[in-house]
C-alpha atoms as a PDB file:
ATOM      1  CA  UNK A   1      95.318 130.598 147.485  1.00  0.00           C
ATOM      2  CA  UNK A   2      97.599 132.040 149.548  1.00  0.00           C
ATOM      3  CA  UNK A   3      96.898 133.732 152.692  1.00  0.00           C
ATOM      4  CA  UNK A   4      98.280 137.315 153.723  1.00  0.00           C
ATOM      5  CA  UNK A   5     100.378 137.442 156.349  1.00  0.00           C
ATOM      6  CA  UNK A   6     100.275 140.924 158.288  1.00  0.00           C
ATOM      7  CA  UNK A   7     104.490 141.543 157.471  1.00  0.00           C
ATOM      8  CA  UNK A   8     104.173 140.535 153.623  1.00  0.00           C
ATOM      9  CA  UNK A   9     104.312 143.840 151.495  1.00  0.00           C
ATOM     10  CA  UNK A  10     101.281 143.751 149.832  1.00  0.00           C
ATOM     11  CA  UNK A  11     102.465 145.226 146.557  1.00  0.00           C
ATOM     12  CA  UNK A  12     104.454 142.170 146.087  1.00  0.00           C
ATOM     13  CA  UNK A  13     101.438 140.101 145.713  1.00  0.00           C
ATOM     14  CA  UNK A  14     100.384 138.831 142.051  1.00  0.00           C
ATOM     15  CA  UNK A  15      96.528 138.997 141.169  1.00  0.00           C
ATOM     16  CA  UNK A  16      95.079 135.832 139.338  1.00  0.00           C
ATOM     17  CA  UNK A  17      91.486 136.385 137.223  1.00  0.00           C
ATOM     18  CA  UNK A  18      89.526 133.782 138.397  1.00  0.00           C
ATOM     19  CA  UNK A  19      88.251 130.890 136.101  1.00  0.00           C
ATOM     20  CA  UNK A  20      85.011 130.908 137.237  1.00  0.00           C
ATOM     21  CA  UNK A  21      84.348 134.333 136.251  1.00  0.00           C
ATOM     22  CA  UNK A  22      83.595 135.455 132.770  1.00  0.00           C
ATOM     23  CA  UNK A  23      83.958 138.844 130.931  1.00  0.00           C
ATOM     24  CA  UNK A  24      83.622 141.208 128.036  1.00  0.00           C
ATOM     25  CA  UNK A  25      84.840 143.928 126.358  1.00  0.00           C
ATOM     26  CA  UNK A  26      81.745 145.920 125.391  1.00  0.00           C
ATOM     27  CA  UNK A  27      82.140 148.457 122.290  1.00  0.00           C
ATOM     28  CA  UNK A  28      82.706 151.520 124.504  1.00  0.00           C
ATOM     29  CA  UNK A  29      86.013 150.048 125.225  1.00  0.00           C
ATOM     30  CA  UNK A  30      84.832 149.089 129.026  1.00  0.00           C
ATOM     31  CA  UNK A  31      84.856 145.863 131.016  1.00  0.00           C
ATOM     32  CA  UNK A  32      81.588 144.105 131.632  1.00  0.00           C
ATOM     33  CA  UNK A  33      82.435 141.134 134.495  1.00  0.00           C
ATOM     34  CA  UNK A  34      79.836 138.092 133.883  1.00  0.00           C
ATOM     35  CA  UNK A  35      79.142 135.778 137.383  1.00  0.00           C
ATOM     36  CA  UNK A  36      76.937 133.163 136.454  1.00  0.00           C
ATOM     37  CA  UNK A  37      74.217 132.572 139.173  1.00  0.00           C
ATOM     38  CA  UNK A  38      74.239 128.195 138.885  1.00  0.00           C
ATOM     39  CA  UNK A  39      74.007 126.974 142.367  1.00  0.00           C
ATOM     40  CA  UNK A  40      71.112 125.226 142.721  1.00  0.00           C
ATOM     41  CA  UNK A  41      69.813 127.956 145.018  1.00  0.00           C
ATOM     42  CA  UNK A  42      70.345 130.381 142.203  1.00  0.00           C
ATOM     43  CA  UNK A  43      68.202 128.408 139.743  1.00  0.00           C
ATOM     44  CA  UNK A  44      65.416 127.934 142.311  1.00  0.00           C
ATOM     45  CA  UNK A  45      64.800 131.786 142.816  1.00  0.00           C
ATOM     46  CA  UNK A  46      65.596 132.199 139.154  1.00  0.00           C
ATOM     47  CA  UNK A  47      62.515 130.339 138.321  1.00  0.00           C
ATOM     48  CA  UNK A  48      60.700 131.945 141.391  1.00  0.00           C
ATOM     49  CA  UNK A  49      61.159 135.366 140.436  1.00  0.00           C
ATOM     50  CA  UNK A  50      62.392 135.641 136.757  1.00  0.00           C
ATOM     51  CA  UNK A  51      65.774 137.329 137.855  1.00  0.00           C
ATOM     52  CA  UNK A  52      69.003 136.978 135.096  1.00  0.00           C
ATOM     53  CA  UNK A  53      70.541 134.038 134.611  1.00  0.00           C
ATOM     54  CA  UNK A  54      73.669 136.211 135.101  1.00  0.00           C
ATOM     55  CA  UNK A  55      74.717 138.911 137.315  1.00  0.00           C
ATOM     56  CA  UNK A  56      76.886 141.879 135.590  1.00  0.00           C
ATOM     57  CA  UNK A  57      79.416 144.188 136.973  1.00  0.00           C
ATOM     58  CA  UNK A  58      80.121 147.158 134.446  1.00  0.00           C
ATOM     59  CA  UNK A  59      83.486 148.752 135.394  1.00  0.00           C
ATOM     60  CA  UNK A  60      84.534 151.990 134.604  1.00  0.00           C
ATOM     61  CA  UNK A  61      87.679 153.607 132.413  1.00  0.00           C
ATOM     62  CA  UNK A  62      89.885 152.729 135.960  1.00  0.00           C
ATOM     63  CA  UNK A  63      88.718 149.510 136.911  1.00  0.00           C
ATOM     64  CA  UNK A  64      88.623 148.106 132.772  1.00  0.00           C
ATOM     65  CA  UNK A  65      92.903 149.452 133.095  1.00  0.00           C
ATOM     66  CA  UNK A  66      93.455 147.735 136.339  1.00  0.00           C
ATOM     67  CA  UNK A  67      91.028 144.493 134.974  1.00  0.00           C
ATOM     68  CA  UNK A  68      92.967 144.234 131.899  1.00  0.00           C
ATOM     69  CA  UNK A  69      96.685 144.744 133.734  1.00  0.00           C
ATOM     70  CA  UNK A  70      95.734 141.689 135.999  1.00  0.00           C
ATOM     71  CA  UNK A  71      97.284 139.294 133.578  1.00  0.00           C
ATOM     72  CA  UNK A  72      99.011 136.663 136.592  1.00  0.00           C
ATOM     73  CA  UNK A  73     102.469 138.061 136.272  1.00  0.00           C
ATOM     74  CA  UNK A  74     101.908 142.356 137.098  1.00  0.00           C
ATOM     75  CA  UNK A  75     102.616 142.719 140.736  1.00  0.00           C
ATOM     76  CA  UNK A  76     100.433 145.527 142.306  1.00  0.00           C
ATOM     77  CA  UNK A  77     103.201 147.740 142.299  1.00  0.00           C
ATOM     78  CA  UNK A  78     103.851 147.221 138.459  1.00  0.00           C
ATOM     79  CA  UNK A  79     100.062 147.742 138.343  1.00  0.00           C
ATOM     80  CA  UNK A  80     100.150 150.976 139.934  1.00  0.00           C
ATOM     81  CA  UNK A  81     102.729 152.577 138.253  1.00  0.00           C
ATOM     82  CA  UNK A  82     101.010 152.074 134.808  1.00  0.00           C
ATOM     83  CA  UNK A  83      98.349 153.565 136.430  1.00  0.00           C
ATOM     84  CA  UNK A  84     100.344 156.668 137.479  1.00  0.00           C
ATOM     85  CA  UNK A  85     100.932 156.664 133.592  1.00  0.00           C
ATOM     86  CA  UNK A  86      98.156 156.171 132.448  1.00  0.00           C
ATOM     87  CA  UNK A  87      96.071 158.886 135.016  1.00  0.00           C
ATOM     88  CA  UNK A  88      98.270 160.881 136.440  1.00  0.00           C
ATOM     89  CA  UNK A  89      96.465 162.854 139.628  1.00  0.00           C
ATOM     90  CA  UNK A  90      93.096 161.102 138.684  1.00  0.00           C
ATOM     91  CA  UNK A  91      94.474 158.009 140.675  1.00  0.00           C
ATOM     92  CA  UNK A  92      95.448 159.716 143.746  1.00  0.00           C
ATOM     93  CA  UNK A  93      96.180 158.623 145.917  1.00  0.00           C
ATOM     94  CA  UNK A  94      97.192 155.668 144.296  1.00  0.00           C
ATOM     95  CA  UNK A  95      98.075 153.293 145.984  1.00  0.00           C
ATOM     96  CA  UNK A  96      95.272 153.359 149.173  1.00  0.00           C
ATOM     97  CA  UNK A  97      93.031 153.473 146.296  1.00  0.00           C
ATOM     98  CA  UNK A  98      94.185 150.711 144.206  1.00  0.00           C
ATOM     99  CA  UNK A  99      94.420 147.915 147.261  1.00  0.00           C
ATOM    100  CA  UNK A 100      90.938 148.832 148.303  1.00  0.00           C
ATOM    101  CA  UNK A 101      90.238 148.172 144.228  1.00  0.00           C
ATOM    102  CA  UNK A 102      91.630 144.748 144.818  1.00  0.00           C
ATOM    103  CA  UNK A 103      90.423 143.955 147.889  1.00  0.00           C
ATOM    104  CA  UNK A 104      87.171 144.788 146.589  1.00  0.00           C
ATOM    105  CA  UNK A 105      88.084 142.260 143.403  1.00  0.00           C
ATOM    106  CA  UNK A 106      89.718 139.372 145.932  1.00  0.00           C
ATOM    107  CA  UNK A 107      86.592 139.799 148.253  1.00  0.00           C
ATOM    108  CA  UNK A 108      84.055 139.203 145.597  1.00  0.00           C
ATOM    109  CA  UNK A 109      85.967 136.354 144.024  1.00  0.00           C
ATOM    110  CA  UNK A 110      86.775 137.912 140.866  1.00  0.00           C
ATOM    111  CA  UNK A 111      90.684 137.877 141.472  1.00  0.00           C
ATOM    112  CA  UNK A 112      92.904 135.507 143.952  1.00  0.00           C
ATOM    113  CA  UNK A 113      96.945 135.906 144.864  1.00  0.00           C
END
């Protein structure tokens, strides 16, 4: 992984999926993200307290775009100017909202650089 450095643009940077995360395309069109909750401190409170063996994120019409444009070669720019395309106004301002998207995504371990 490659760490940020405060004078790297950060549109320049390439989002990864990560492997250990899982998803779907439910039949509304919409990304569902699957993280699979296997640590063995997971399994313990699983058979505590009966919770899901998985833990799901349902994104919504934005986030399924940006999900599905993270492909390991779109830069963030590239990203965001789809989205422009794709949403016009709906996405402003774009790009303060799409790198809090991502850090959101990198923070939780969905994506990496």
């Amino acid at each position: 992984m490659k760490k940020i450095k405060k004078e790297d643009n950060y549109l320049d940077y390439v989002p990864k999926k990560s492997q250990d995360i899982n998803w779907i395309e439910k039949e509304d069109g919409l990304v569902q993200i699957i993280i699979p909750r296997d640590s063995l401190f997971e399994r313990i409170v699983r058979k505590l307290f009966f919770t899901p063996e998985n833990y799901k994120v349902d994104l919504d019409k934005i986030g399924t775009f940006i999900w599905n444009k993270i492909n390991g070669t779109n830069n963030l720019y590239q990203i965001g100017e789809e989205l422009k395309v794709e949403f016009g106004d709906e996405v402003s301002p774009l790009y303060d909202r799409l790198i809090h998207y991502i850090n959101i995504l990198k923070n939780n371990k969905f994506i990496k650089f």
